[in-house]
Structure formats: C-alpha cells, structure tokens
N, C-alpha and C. Protein backbone atom coordinates (compact mmCIF):
# COMPACT_ATOMS: atom_id res chain seq x y z
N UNK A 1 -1.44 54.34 -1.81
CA UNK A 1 -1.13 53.57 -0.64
C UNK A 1 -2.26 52.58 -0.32
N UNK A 2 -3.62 53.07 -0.23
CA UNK A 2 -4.45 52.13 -0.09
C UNK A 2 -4.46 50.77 -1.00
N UNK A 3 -4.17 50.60 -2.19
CA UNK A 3 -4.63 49.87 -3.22
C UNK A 3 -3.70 48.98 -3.27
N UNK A 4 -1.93 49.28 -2.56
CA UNK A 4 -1.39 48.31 -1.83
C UNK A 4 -1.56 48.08 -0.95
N UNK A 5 -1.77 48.39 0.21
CA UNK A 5 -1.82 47.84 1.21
C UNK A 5 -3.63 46.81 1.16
N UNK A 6 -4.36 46.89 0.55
CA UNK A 6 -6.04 46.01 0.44
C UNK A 6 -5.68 44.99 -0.69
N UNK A 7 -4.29 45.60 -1.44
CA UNK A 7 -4.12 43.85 -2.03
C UNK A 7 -3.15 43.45 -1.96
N UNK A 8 -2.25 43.77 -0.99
CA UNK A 8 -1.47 42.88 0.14
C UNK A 8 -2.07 42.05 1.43
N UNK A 9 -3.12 43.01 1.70
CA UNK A 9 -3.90 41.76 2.82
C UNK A 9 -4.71 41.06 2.17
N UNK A 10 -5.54 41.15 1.42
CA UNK A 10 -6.15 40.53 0.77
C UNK A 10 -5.19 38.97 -0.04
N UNK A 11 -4.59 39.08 -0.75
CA UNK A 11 -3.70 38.19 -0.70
C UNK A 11 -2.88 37.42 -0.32
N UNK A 12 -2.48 37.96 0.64
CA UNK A 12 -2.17 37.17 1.76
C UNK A 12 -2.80 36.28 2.80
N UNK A 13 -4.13 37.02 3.01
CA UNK A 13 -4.91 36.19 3.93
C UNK A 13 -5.45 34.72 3.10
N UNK A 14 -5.94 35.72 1.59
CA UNK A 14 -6.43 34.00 0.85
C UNK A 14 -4.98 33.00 1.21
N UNK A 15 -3.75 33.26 0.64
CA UNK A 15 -3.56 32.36 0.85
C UNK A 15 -2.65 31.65 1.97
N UNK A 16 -3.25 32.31 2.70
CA UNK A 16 -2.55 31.88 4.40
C UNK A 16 -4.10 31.11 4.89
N UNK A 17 -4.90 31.24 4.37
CA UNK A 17 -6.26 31.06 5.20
C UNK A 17 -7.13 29.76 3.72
N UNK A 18 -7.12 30.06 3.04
CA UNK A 18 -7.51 29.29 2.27
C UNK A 18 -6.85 27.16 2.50
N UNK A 19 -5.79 26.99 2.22
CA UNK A 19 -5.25 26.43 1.98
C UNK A 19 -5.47 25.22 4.24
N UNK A 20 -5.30 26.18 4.78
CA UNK A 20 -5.60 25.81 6.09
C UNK A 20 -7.07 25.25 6.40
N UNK A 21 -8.00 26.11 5.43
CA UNK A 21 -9.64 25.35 5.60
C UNK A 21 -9.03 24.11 4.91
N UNK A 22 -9.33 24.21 3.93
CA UNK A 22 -8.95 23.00 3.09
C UNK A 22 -8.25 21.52 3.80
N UNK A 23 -7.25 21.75 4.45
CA UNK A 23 -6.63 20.98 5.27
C UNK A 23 -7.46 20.30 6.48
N UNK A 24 -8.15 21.45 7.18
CA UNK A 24 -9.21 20.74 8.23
C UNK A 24 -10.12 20.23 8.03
N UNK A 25 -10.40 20.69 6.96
CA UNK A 25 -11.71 20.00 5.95
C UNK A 25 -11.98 18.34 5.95
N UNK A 26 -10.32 18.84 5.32
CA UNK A 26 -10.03 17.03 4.92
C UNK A 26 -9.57 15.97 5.86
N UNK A 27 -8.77 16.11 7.00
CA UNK A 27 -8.39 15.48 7.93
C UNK A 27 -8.98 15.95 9.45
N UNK A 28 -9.75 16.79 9.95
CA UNK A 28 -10.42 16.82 10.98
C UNK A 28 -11.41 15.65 11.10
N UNK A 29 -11.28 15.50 12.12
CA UNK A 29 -12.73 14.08 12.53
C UNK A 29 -13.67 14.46 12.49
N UNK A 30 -14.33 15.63 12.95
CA UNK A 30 -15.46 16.08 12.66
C UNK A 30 -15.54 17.30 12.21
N UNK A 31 -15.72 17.36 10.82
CA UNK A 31 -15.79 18.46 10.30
C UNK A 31 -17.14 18.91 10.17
N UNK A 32 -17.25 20.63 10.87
CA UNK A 32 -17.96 21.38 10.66
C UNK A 32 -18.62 21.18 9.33
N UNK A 33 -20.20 21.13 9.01
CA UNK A 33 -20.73 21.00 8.06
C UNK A 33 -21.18 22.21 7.06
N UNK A 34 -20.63 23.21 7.56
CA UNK A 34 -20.48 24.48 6.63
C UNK A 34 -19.17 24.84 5.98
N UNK A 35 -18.33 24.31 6.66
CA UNK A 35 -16.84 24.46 5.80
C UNK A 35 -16.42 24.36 4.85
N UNK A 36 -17.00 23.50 3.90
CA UNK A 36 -17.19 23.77 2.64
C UNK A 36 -17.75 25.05 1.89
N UNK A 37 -18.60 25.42 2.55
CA UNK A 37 -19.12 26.63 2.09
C UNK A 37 -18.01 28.03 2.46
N UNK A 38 -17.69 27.85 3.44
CA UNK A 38 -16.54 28.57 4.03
C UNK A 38 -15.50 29.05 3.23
N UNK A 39 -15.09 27.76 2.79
CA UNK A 39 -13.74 27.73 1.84
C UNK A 39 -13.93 28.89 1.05
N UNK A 40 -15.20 28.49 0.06
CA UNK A 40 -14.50 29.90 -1.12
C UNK A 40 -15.12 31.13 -1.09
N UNK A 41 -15.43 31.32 0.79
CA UNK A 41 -15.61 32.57 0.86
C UNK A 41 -14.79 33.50 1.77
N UNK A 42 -13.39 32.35 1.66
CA UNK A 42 -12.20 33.41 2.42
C UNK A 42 -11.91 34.35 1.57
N UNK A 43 -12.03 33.96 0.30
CA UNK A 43 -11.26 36.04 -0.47
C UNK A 43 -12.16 36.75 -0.33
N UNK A 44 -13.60 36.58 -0.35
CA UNK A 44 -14.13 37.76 -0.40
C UNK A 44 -14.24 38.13 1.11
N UNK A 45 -14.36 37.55 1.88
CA UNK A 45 -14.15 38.37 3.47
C UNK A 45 -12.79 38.92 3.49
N UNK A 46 -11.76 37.70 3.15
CA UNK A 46 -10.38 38.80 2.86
C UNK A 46 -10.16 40.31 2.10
N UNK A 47 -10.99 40.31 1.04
CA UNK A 47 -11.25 42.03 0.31
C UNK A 47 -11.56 42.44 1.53
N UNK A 48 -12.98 42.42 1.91
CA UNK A 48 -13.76 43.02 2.79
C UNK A 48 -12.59 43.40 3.96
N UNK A 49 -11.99 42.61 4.50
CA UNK A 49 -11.03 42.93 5.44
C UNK A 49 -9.79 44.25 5.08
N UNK A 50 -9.00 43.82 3.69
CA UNK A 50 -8.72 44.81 2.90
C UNK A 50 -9.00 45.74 2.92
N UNK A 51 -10.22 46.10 2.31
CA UNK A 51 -10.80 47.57 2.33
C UNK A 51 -10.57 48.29 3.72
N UNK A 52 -10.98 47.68 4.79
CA UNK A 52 -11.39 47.99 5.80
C UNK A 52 -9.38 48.53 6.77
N UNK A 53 -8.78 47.72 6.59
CA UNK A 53 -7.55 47.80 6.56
C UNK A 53 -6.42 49.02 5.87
N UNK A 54 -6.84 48.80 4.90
CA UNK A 54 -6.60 50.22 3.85
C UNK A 54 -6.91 51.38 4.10
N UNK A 55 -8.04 51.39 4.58
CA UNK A 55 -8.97 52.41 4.99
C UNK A 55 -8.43 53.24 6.37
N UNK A 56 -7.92 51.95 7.23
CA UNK A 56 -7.34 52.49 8.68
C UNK A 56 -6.01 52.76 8.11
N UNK A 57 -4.88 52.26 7.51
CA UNK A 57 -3.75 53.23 7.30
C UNK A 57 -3.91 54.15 6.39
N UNK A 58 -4.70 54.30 5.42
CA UNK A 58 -4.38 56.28 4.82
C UNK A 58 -5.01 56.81 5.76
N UNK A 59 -6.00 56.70 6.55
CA UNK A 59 -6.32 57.18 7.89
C UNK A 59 -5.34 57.79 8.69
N UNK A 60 -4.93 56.75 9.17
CA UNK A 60 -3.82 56.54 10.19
C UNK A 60 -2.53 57.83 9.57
N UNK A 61 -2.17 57.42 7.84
CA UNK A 61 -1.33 58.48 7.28
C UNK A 61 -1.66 59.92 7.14
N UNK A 62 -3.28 59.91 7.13
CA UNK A 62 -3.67 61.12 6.99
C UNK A 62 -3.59 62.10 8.56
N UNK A 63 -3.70 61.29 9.49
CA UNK A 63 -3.48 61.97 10.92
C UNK A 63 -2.27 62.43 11.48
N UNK A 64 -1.35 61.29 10.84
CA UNK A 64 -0.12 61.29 11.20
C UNK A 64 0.95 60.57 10.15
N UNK A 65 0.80 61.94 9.61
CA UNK A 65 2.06 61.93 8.28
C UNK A 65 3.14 61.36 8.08
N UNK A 66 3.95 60.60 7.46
CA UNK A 66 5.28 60.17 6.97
C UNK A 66 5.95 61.66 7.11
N UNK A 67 7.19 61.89 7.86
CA UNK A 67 7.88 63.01 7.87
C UNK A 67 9.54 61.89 7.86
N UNK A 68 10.18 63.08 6.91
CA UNK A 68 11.61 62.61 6.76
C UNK A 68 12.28 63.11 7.60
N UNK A 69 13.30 61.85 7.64
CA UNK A 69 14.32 62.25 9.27
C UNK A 69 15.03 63.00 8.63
N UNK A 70 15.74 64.01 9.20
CA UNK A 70 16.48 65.18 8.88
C UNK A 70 18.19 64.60 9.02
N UNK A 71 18.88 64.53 8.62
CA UNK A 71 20.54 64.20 8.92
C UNK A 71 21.41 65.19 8.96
C-alpha cells in the first residue's frame, strides 16, 4: 500500500506542480529569482512529500483497518 500510494503522490504532484512553475516562470512580470532553481526541485520535495504521505495512510490502516461490509 505504501509504495502506491508515495508514487501516486509523488507523480502527480510533479506533474501538477512542475509544469505550473514553468508557466510563471515564463510569463509572470516579475519573476522570483530563485524559480528556476525551484523548478527541478519539485520531484524531489514531491518524494519527500510521498514518503511522508504513505507513511500517514499504512498508519492510518494500521489503526484502523479495512473491514469488509458483511451482506
């Protein structure tokens, strides 16, 4: 469970978040002068987020189990 869910966020955030620096980068009037640097360090804060994410739902599963509904 963890190893989907840290590279489902992880992937997702690069590219929900990547593609958006990039954009302000280029057409903001005043662009922040670290944003460049920024850019290609959204995946690895995205892992980092991942892990950390992953970490809270087998947590979360480990406290409070998946139980099947009974019919």
């Amino acid at each position: 469970m963890f190893k989907a869910v840290w590279k489902g966020w992880s992937v997702g955030v690069t590219v929900l978040f990547t593609p958006l620096l990039i954009l302000i980068a280029l057409f903001s009037p005043q662009v922040p002068s670290n944003i460049w640097i920024a850019i290609p360090l959204v995946p690895v804060i995205a892992c980092l987020q991942g892990i950390m994410v992953g970490g809270l739902v087998c947590l979360g599963l480990k406290i409070w189990p998946i139980t099947q509904a009974s019919s």
